[in-house]
C-alpha atoms as a PDB file:
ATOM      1  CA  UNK A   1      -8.878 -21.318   0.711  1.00  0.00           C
ATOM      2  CA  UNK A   2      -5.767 -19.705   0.503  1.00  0.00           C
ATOM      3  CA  UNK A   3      -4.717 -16.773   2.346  1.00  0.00           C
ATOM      4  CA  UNK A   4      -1.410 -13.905   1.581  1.00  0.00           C
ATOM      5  CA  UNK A   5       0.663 -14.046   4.824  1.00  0.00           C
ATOM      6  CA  UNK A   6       0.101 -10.179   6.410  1.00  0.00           C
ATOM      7  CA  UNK A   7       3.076  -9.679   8.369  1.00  0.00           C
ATOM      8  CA  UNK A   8       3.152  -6.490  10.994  1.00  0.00           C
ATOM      9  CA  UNK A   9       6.451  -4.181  11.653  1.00  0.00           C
ATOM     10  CA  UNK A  10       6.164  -1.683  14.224  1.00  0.00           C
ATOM     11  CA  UNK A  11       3.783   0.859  12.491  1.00  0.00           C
ATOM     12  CA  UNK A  12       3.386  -0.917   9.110  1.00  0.00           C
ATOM     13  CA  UNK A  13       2.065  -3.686   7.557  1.00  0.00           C
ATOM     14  CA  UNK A  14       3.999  -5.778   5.128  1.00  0.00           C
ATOM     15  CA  UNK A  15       2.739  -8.399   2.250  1.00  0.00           C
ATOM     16  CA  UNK A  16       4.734 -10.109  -0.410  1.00  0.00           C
ATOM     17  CA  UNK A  17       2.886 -11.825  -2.959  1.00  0.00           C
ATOM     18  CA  UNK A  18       4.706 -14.804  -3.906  1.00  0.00           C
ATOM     19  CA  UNK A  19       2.500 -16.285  -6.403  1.00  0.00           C
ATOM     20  CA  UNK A  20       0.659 -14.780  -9.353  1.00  0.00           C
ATOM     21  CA  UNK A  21      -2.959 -13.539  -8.170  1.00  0.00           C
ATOM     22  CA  UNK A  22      -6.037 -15.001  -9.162  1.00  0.00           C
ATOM     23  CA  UNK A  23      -9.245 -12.922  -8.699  1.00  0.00           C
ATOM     24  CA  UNK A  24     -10.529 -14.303  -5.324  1.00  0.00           C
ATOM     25  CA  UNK A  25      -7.399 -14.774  -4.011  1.00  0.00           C
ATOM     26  CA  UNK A  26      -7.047 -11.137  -4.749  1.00  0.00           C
ATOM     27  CA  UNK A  27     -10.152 -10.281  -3.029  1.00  0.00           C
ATOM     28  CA  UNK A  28      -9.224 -11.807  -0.416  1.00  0.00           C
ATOM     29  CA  UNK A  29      -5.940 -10.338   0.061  1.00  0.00           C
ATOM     30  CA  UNK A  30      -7.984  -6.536  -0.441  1.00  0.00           C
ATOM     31  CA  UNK A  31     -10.653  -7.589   2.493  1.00  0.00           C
ATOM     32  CA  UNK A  32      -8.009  -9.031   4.786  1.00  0.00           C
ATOM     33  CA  UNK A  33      -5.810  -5.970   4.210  1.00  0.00           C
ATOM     34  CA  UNK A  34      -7.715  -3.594   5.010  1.00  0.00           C
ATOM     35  CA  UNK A  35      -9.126  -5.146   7.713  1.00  0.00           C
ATOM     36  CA  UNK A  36      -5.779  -5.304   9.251  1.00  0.00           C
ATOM     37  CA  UNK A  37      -5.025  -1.892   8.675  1.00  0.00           C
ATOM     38  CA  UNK A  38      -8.074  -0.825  10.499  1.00  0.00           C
ATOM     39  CA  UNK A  39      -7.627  -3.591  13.519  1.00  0.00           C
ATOM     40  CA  UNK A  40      -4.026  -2.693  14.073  1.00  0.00           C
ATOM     41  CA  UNK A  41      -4.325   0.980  13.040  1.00  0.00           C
ATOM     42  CA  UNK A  42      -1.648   0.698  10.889  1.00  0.00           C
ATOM     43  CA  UNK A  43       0.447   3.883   9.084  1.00  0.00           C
ATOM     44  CA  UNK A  44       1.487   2.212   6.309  1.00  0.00           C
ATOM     45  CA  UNK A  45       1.122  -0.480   4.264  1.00  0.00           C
ATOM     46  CA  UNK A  46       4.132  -2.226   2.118  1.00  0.00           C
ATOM     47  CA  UNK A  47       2.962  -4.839  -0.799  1.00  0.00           C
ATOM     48  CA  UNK A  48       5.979  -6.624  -2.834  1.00  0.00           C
ATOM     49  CA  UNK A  49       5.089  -7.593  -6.026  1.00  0.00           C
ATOM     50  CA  UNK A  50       8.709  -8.684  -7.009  1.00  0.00           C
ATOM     51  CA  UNK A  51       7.531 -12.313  -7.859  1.00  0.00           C
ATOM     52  CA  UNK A  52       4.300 -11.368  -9.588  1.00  0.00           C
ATOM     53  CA  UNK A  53       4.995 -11.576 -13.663  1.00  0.00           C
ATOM     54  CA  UNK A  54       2.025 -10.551 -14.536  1.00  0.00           C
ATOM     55  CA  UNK A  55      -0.471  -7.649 -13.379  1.00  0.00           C
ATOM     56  CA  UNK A  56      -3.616  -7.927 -15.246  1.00  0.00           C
ATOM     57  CA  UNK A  57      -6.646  -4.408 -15.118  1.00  0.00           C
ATOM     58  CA  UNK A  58      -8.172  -6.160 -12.178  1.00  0.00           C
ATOM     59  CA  UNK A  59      -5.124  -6.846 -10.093  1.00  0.00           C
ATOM     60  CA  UNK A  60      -4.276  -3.320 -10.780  1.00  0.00           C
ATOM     61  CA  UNK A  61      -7.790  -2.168  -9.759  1.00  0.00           C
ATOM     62  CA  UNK A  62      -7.464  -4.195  -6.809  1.00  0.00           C
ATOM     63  CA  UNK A  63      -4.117  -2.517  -5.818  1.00  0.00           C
ATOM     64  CA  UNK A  64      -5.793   0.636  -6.555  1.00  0.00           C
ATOM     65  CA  UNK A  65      -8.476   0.052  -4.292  1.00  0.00           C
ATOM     66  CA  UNK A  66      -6.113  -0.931  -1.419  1.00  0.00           C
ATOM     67  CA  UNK A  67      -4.165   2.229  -1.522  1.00  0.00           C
ATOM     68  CA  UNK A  68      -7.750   4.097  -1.482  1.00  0.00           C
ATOM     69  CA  UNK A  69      -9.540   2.030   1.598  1.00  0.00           C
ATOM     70  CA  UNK A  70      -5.735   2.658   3.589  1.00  0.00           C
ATOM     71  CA  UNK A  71      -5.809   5.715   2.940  1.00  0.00           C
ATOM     72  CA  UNK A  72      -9.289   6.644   4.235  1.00  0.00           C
ATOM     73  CA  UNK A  73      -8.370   4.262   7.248  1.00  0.00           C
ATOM     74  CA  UNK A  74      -5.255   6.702   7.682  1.00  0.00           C
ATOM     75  CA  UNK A  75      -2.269   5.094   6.213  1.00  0.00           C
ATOM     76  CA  UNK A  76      -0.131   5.195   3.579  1.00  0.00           C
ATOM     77  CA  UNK A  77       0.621   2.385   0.344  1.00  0.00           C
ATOM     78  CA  UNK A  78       3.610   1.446  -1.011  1.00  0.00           C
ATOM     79  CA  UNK A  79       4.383  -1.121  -3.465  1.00  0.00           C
ATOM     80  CA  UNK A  80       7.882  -2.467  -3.727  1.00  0.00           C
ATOM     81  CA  UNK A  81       9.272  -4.516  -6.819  1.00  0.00           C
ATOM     82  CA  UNK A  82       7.633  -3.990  -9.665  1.00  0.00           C
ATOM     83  CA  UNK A  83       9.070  -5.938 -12.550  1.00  0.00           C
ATOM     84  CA  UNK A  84       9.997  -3.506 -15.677  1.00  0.00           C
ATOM     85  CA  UNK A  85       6.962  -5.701 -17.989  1.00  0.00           C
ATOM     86  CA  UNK A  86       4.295  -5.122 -15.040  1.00  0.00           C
ATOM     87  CA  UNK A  87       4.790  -1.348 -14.960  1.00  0.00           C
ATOM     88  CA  UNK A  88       4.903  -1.354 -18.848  1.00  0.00           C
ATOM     89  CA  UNK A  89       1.756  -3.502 -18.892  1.00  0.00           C
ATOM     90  CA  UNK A  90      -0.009  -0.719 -16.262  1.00  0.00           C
ATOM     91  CA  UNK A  91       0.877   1.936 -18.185  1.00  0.00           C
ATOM     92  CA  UNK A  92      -0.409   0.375 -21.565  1.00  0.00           C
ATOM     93  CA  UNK A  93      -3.637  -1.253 -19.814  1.00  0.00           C
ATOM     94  CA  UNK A  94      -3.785   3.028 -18.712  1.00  0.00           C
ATOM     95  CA  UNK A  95      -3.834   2.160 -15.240  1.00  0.00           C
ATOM     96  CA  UNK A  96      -2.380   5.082 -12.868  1.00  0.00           C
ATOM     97  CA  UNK A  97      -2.772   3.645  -9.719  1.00  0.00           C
ATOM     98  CA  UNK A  98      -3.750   7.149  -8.780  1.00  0.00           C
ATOM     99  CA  UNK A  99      -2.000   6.804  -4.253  1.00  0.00           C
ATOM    100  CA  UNK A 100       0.136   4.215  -5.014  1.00  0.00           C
ATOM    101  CA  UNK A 101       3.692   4.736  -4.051  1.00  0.00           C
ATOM    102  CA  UNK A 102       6.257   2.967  -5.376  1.00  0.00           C
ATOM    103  CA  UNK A 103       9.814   2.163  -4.575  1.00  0.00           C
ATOM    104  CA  UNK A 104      12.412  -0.503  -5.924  1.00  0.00           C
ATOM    105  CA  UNK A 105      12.647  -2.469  -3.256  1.00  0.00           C
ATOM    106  CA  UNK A 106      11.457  -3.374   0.558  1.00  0.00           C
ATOM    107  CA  UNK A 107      14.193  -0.819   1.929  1.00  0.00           C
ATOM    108  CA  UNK A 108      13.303   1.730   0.197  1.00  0.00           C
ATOM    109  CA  UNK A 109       9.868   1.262   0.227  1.00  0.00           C
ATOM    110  CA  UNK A 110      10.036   1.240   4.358  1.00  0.00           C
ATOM    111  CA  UNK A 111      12.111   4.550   4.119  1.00  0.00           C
ATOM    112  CA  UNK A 112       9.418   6.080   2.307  1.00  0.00           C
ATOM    113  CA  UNK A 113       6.952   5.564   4.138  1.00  0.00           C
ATOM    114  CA  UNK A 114       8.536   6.294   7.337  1.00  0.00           C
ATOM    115  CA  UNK A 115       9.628   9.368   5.142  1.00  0.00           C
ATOM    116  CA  UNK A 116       5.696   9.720   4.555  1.00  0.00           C
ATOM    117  CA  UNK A 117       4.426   8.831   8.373  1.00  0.00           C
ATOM    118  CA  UNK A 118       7.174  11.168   9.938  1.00  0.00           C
ATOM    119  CA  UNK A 119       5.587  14.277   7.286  1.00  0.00           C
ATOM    120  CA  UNK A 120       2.432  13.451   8.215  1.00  0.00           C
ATOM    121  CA  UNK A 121       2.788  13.805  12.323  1.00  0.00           C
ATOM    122  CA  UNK A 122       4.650  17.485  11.377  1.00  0.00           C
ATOM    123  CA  UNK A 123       1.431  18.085   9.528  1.00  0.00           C
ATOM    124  CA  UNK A 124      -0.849  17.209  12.464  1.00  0.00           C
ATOM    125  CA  UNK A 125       1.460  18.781  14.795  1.00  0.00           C
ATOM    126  CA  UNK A 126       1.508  22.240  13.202  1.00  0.00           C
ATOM    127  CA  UNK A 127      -2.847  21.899  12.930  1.00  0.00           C
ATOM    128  CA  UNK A 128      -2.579  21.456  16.645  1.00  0.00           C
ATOM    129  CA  UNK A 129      -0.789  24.918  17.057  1.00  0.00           C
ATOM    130  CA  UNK A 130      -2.837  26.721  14.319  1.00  0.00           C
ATOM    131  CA  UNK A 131      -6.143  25.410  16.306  1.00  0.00           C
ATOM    132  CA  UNK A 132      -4.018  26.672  19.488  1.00  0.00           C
ATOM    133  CA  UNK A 133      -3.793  30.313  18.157  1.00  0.00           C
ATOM    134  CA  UNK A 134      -7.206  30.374  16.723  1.00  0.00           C
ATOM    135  CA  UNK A 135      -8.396  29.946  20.469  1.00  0.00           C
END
């Protein structure tokens, strides 16, 4: 069966979908995902779509879903690439990919989410000192 390369980067987790996704091989790509996000505790997940042509409801579910599991497992979705006719097709198929983020390309896509990562750790910091004067 075949299998979407999951590369990992320091913190994050990248995956660039060279071919156009058929349904198992996106399930597959979802269940390996996310159980590389929880084995490596990754912050933040980067998916390039810039070859896919075409995003169909259940590719766009399945994205969906990714950004949801990550984001329960603590980390943060990006998707990179996204031809003009895919994002037209999301928007008419009314698919918000409610926690997706989205940048134009893997550089910016990385600098948002280290953008995101380095927010988050202010965030947990400044709990820590609230829970400190509460005590």
């Amino acid at each position: 069966m075949d299998r979407i390369p999951i590369l990992r980067m320091g913190n994050f987790l990248l995956v660039t979908i060279q071919v156009d996704l058929y349904d198992r091989l996106a399930l597959t790509l979802e269940a390996d995902l996310v159980q590389m996000v929880k084995k490596t505790n990754a912050k933040g997940v980067l998916i390039d779509i810039s070859a896919v042509s075409i995003v169909d409801s259940f590719m766009g579910r399945i994205i969906g879903n990714i950004a949801s599991m990550s984001k329960i497992l603590d980390s943060e979705t990006v998707v990179v690439g996204m031809q003009p006719a895919v994002a037209i097709t999301l928007i008419e198929l009314g698919l918000p990919l409610k926690g997706v983020h989205t940048a134009l390309d893997v550089e910016k896509g990385m600098l948002l989410l280290k953008s995101m990562i380095d927010e988050n750790v202010d965030d947990a910091d400044l709990d820590e000192q609230d829970d400190a004067f509460a005590e």
